[in-house]
Protein backbone atom coordinates (compact mmCIF):
# COMPACT_ATOMS: atom_id res chain seq x y z
CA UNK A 1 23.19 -18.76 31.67
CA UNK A 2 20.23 -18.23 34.37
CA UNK A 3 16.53 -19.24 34.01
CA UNK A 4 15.64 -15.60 33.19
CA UNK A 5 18.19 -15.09 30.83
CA UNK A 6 17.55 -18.39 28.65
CA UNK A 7 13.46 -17.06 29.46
CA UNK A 8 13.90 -13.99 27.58
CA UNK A 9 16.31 -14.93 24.75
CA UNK A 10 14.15 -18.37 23.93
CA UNK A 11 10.70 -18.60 25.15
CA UNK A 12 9.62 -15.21 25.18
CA UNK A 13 10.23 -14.51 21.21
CA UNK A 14 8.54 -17.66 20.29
CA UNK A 15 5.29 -16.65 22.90
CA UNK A 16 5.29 -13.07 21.42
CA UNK A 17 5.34 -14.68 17.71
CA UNK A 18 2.36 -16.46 18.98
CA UNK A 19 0.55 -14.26 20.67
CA UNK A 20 1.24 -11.22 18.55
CA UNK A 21 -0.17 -13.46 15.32
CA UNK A 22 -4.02 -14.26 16.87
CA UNK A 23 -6.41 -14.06 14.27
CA UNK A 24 -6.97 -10.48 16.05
CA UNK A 25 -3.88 -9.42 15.94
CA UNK A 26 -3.51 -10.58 12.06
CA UNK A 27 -6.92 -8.66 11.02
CA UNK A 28 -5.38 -5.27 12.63
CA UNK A 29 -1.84 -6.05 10.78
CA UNK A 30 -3.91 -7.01 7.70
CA UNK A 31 -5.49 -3.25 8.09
CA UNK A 32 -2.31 -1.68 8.28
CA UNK A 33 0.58 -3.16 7.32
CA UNK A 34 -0.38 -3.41 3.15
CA UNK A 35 -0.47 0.82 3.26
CA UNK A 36 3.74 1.16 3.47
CA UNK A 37 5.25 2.34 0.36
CA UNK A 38 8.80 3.65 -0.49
CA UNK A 39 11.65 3.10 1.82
CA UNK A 40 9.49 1.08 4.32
CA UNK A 41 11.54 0.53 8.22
CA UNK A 42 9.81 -1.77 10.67
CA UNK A 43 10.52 -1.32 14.44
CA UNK A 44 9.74 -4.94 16.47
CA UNK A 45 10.07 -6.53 13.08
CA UNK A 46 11.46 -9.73 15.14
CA UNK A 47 9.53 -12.61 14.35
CA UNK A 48 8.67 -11.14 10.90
CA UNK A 49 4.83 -11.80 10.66
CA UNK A 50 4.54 -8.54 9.03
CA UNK A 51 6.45 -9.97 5.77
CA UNK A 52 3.91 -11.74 4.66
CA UNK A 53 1.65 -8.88 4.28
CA UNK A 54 3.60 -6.24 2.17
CA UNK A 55 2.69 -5.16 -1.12
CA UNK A 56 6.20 -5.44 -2.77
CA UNK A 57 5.59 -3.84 -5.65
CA UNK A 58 4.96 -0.41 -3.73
CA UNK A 59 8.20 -1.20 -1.72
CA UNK A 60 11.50 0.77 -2.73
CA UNK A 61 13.86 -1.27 0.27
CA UNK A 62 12.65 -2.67 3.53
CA UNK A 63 14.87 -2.24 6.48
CA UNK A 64 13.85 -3.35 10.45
CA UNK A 65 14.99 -3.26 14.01
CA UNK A 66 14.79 -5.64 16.82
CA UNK A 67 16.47 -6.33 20.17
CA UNK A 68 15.99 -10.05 20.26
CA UNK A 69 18.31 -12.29 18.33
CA UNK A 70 16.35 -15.47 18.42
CA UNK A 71 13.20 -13.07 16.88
CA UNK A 72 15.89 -11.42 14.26
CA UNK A 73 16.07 -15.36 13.58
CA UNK A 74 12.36 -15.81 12.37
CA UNK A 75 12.66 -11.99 10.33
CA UNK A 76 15.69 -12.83 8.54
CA UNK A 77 14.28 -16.23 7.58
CA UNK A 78 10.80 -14.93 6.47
CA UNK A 79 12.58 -12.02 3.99
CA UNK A 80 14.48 -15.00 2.49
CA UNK A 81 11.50 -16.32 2.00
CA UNK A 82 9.93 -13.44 0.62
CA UNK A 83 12.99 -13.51 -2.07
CA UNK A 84 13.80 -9.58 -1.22
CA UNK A 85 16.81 -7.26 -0.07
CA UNK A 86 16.53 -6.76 4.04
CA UNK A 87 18.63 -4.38 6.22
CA UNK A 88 17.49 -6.01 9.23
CA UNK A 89 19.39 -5.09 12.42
CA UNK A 90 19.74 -6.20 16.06
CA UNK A 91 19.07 -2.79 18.14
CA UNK A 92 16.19 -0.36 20.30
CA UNK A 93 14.13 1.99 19.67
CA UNK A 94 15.70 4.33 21.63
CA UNK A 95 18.42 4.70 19.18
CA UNK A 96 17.80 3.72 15.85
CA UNK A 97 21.12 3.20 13.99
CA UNK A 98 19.76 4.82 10.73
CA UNK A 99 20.20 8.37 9.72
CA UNK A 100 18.03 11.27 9.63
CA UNK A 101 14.78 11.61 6.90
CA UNK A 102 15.53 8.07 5.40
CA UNK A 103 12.21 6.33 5.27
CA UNK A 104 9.02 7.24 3.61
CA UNK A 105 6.75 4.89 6.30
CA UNK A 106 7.85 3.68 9.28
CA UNK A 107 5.52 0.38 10.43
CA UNK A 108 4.82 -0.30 14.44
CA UNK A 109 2.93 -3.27 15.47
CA UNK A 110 2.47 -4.35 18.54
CA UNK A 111 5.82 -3.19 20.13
CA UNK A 112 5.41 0.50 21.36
CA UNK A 113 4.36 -1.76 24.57
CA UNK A 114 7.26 -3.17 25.39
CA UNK A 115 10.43 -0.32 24.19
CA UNK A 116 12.24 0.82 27.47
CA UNK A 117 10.58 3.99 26.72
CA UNK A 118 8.19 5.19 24.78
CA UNK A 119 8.52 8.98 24.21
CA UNK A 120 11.96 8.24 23.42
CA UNK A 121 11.55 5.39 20.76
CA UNK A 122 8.26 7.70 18.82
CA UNK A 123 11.11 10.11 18.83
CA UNK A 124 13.65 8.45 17.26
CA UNK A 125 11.15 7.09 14.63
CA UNK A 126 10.08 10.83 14.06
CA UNK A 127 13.59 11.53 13.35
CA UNK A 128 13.96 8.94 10.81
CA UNK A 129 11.11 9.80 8.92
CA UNK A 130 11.44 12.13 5.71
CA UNK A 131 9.17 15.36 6.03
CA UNK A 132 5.49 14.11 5.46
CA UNK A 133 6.34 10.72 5.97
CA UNK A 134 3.49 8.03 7.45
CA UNK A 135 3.53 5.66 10.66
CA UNK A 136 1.51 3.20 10.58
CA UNK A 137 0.30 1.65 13.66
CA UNK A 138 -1.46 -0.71 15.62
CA UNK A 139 -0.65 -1.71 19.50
CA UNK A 140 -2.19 -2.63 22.25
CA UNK A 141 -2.59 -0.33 25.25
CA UNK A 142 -4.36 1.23 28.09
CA UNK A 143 -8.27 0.30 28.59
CA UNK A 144 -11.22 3.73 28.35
CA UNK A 145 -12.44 1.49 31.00
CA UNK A 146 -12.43 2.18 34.72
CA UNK A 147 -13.13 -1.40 35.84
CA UNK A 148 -10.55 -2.51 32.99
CA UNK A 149 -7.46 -0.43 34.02
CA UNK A 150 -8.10 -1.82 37.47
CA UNK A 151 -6.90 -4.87 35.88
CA UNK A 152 -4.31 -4.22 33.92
CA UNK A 153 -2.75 -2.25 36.72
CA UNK A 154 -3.28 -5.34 38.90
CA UNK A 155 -2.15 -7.74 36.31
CA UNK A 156 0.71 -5.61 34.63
CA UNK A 157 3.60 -6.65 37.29
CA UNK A 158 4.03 -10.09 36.44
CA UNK A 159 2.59 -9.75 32.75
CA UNK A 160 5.62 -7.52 31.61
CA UNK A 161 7.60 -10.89 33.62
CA UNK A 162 6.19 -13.34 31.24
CA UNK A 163 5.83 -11.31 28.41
CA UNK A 164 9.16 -9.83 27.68
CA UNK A 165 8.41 -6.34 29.29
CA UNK A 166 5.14 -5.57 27.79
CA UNK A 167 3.14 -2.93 29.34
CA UNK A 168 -0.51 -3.07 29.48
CA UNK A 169 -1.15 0.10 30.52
CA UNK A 170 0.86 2.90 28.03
CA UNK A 171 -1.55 5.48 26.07
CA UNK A 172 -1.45 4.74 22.46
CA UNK A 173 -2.67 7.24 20.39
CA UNK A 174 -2.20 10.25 22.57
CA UNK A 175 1.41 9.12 22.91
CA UNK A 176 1.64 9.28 18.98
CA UNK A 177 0.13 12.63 19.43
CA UNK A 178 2.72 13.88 22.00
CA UNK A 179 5.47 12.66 19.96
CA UNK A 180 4.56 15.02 17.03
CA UNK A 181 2.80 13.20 14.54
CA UNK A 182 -1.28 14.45 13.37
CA UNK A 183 -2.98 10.84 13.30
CA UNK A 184 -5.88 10.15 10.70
CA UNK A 185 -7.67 7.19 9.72
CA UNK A 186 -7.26 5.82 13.54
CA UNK A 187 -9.64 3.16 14.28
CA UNK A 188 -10.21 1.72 17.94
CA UNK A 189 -11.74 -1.40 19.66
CA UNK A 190 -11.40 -4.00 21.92
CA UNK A 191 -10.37 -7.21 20.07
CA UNK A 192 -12.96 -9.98 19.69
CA UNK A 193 -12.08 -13.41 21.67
CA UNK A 194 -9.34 -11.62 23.72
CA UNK A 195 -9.51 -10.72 27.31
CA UNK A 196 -10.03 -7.65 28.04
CA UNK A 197 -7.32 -6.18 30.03
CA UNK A 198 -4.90 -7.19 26.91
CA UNK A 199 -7.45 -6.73 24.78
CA UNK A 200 -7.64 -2.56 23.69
CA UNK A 201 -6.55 -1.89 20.08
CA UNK A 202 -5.73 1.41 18.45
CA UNK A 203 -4.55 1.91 15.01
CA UNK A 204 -3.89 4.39 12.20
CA UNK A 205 -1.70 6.22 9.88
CA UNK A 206 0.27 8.92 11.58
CA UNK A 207 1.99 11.93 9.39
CA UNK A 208 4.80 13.08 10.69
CA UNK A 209 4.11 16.65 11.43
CA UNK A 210 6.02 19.96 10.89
């Protein structure tokens, strides 16, 4: 096994379970997360911080997705923990192994950064949704600012390196858009004690449209 292999299958899940649970990060999850209901499926749920913060009694069956094995690791652990049923998978976004119109609310946190692609992956979770189903998200992503992007274009390059492929500069909201879903209740900011260029924050429930 190389350095960068052993990299990305041990240190990088335990710096994104870091990172991704900030007291920042934890007060957008804490907005979001507690809203899914029904057949809930979490994409990125490696690590499982999210756990913690469902409402189980408004949970039918919880089911996630993640490509990292060590992070599959933590999620597995924390829904034993939690004392509930979990279909939770190793896989990508890109193709979810779950069939059409299954899930009521689909959760995203923090990982629409770092999927191979992103059009592909809002896709597939469009496709598992039921007609009128929710997404709920909130990610990180490209700066309004000028002087901002400057920076996360410089920085991006060896960022995505150290941080498991995580993009810095990927739309958010307008890529939820494109991928046919009508957003409401979207809230946006840049996090408090973070820099900036990793610091922009969108979230919101997303319908699945048509």
């Amino acid at each position: 096994m190389g350095f960068g292999t052993w990299y990305d299958e041990h240190v990088v899940p335990r710096f994104i379970k870091c990172a991704c649970s900030s007291p920042a990060i934890m007060a957008l999850r804490e907005k979001v997360v507690p809203q899914a209901s029904g057949a809930v499926f979490e994409i990125g749920c490696g690590g499982g911080i999210n756990q913690q913060l469902y409402d189980s009694d408004r949970i039918t069956s919880y089911a996630g997705l993640d490509p990292s094995g060590k992070g599959l690791d933590f999620a597995r652990a924390e829904a034993a923990k939690k004392g509930w049923q979990a279909d939770i998978r190793q896989g990508f976004g890109e193709s979810i192994p779950f069939e059409d119109a299954r899930f009521d609310t689909v959760v995203c946190t923090f990982t629409l950064c770092s999927v191979g692609s992103q059009a592909e992956t809002l896709r597939e979770l469009r496709r598992i949704l039921k007609p009128g189903g929710q997404l709920l998200y909130a990610e990180h992503g490209r700066a309004p600012d000028a002087s901002v992007q400057k920076w996360q274009d410089r920085i991006e390059p060896v960022w995505k390196k150290l941080a498991g492929g995580c993009h810095l500069t990927r739309p958010v909201t307008a890529a939820i858009t494109a991928g046919g879903f009508e957003v409401h209740d979207g809230g946006q900011r840049y996090a408090p004690k973070t820099p900036k260029f990793a610091g922009w924050m969108e979230w919101g429930q997303a319908i699945k449209a048509g």
